[in-house]
C-alpha atoms as a PDB file:
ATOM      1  CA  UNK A   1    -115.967 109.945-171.086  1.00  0.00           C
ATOM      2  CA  UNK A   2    -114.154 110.754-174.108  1.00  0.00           C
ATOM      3  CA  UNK A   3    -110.978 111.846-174.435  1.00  0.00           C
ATOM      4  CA  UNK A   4    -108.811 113.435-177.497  1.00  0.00           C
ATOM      5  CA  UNK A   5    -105.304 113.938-178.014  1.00  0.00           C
ATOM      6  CA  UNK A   6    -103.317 116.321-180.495  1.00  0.00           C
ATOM      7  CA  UNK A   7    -100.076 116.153-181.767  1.00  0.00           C
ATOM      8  CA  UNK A   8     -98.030 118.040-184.603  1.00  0.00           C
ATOM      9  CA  UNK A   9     -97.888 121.741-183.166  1.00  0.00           C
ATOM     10  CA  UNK A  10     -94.662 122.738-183.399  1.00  0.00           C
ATOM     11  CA  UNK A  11     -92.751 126.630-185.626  1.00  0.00           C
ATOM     12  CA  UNK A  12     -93.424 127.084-188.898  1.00  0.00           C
ATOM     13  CA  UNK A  13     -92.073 129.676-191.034  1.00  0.00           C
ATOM     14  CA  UNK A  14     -94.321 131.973-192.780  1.00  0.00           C
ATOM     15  CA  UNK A  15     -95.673 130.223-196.223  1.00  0.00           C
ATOM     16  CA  UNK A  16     -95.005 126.882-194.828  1.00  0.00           C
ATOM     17  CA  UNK A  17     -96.973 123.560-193.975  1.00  0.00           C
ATOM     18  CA  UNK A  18     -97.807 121.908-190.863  1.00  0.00           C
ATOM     19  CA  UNK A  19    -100.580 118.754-190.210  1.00  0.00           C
ATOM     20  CA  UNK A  20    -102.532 118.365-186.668  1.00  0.00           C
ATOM     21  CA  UNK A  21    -103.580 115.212-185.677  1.00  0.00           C
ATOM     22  CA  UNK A  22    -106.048 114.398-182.900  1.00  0.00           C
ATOM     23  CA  UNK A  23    -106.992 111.123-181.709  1.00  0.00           C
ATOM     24  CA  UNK A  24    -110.230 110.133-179.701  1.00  0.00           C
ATOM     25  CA  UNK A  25    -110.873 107.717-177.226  1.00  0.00           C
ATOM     26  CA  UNK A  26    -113.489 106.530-174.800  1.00  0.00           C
ATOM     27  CA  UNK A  27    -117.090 104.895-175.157  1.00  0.00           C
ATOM     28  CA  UNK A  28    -118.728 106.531-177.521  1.00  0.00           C
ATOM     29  CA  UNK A  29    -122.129 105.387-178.827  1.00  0.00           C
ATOM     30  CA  UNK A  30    -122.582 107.027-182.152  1.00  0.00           C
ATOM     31  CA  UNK A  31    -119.385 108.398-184.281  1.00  0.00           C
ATOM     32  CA  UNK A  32    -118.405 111.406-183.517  1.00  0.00           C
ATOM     33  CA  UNK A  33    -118.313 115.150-185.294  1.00  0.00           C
ATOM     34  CA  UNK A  34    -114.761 116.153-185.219  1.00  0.00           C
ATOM     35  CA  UNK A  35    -112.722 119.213-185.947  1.00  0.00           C
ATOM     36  CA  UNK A  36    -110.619 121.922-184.711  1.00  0.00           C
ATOM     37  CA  UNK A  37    -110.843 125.434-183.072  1.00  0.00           C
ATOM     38  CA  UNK A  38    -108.250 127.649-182.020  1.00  0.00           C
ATOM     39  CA  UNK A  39    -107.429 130.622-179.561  1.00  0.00           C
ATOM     40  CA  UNK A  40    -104.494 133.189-180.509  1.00  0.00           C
ATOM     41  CA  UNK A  41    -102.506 134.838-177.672  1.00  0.00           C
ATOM     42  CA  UNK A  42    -103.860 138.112-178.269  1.00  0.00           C
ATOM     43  CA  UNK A  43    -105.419 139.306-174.979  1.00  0.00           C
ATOM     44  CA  UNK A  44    -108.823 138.740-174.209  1.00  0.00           C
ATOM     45  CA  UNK A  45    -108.673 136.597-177.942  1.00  0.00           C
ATOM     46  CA  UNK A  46    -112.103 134.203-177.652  1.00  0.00           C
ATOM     47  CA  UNK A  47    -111.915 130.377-178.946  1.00  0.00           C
ATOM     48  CA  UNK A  48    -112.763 130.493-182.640  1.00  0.00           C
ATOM     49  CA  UNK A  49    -114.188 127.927-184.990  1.00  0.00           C
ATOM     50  CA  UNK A  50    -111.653 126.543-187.474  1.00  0.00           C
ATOM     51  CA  UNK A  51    -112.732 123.679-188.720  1.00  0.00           C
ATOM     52  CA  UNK A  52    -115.317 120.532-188.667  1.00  0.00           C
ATOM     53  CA  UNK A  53    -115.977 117.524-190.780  1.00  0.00           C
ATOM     54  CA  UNK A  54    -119.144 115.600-189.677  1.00  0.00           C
ATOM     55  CA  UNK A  55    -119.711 111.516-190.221  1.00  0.00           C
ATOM     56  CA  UNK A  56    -121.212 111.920-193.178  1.00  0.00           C
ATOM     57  CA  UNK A  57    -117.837 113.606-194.382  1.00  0.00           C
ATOM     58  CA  UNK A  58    -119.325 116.962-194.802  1.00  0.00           C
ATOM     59  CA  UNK A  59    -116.411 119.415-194.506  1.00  0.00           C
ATOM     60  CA  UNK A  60    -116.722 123.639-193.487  1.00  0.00           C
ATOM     61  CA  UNK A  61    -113.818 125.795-193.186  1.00  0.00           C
ATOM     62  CA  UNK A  62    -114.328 129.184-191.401  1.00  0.00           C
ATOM     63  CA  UNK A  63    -113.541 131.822-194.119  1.00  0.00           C
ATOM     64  CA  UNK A  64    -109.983 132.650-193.149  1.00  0.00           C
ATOM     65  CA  UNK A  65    -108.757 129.364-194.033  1.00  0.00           C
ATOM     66  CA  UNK A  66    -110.492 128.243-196.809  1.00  0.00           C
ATOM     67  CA  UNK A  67    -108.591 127.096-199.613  1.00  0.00           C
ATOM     68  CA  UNK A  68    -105.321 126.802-197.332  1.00  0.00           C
ATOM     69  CA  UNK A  69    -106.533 124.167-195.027  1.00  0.00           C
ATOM     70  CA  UNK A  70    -107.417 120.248-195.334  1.00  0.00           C
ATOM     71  CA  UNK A  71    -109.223 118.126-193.205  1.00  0.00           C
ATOM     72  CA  UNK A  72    -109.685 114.617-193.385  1.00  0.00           C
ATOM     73  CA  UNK A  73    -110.428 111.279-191.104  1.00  0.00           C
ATOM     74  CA  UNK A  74    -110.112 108.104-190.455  1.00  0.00           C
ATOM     75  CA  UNK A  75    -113.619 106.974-188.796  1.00  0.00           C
ATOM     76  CA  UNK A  76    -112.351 103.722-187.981  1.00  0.00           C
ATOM     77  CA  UNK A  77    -109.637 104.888-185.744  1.00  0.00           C
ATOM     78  CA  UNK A  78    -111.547 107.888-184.673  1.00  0.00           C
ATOM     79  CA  UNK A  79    -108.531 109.949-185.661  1.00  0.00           C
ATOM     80  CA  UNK A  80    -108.409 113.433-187.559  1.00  0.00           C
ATOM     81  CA  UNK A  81    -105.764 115.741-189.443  1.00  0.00           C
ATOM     82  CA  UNK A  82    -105.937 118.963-189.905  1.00  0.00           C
ATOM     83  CA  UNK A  83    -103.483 119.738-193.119  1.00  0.00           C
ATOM     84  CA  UNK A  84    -102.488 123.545-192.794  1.00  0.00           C
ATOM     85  CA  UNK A  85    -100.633 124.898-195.801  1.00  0.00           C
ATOM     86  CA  UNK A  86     -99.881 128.704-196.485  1.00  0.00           C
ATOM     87  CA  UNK A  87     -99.470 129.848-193.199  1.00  0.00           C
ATOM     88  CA  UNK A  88     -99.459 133.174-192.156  1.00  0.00           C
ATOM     89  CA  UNK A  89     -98.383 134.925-188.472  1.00  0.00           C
ATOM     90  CA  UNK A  90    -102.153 135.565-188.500  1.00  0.00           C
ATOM     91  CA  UNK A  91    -102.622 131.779-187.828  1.00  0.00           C
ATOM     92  CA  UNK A  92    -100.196 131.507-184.635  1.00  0.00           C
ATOM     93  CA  UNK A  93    -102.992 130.307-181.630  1.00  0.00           C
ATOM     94  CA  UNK A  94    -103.503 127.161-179.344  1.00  0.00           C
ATOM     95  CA  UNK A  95    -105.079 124.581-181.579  1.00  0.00           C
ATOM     96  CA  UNK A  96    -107.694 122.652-179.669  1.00  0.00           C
ATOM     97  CA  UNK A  97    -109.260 119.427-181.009  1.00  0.00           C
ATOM     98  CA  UNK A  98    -112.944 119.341-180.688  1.00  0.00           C
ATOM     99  CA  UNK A  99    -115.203 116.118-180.854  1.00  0.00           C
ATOM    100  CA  UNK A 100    -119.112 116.581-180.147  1.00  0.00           C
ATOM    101  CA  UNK A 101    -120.445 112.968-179.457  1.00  0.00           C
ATOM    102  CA  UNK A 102    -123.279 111.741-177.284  1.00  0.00           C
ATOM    103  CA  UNK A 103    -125.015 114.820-176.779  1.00  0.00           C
ATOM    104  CA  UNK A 104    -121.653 116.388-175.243  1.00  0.00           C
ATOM    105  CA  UNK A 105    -118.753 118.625-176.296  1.00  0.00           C
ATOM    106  CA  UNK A 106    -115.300 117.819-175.958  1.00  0.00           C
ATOM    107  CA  UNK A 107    -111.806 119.593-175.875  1.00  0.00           C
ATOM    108  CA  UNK A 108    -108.115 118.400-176.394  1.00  0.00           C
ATOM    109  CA  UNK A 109    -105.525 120.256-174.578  1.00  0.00           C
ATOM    110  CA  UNK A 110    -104.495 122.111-176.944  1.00  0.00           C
ATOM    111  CA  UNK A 111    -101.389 122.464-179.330  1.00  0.00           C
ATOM    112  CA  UNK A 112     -99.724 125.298-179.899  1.00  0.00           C
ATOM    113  CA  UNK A 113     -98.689 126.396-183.692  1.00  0.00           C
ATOM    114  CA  UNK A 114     -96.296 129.203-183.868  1.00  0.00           C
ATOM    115  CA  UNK A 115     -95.881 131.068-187.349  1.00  0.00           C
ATOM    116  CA  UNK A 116     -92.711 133.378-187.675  1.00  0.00           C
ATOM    117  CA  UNK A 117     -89.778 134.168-189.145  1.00  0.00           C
END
């Protein structure tokens, strides 16, 4: 079982900067592809793809963020950080950590990441 823990949510005002971390744990056999999705509190709002950067170091952005987020790891430690700069309102969701490893998906609890004024 693997488990993953965020921190680093928190208000940011529009324009500004905030970094998620997420930390993974467990027996894993093989290294794991991390990265991030996130859910906004619109009703009825679906889980959507933010981020991932595989073992190889391969990094995709979905379009929305490109150029405004970083993402980097430590594959030693098994730790990520997602480095958000520009923010918009538009970006206010729940931020969930995602690791797939093993054959198997795996979610964080989620962080949440406010952007307003």
């Amino acid at each position: 079982q693997v488990q993953l823990v965020e921190s680093g949510g928190g208000l940011v005002q529009p324009g500004g900067s905030l970094t998620l971390s997420c930390a993974a744990s467990g027996r894993m056999a093989t290294t794991p592809r991390m990265g991030w999705f996130r859910q906004a509190p619109t009703p009825g709002s679906e889980r959507e793809w933010v981020a991932t950067l595989t073992p190889a170091g391969e990094v995709h952005f979905t379009d929305s963020v490109k150029g405004r987020f970083n993402l980097s790891t430590n594959n030693a430690a098994n730790t990520q950080h997602l480095q958000m700069n520009a923010l918009t309102p538009e970006d206010t969701a729940v931020y969930f950590c995602w690791a797939y490893v093993d054959g198997k998906n795996y979610f964080g609890q989620g962080t949440q990441v406010t952007v307003s004024s």
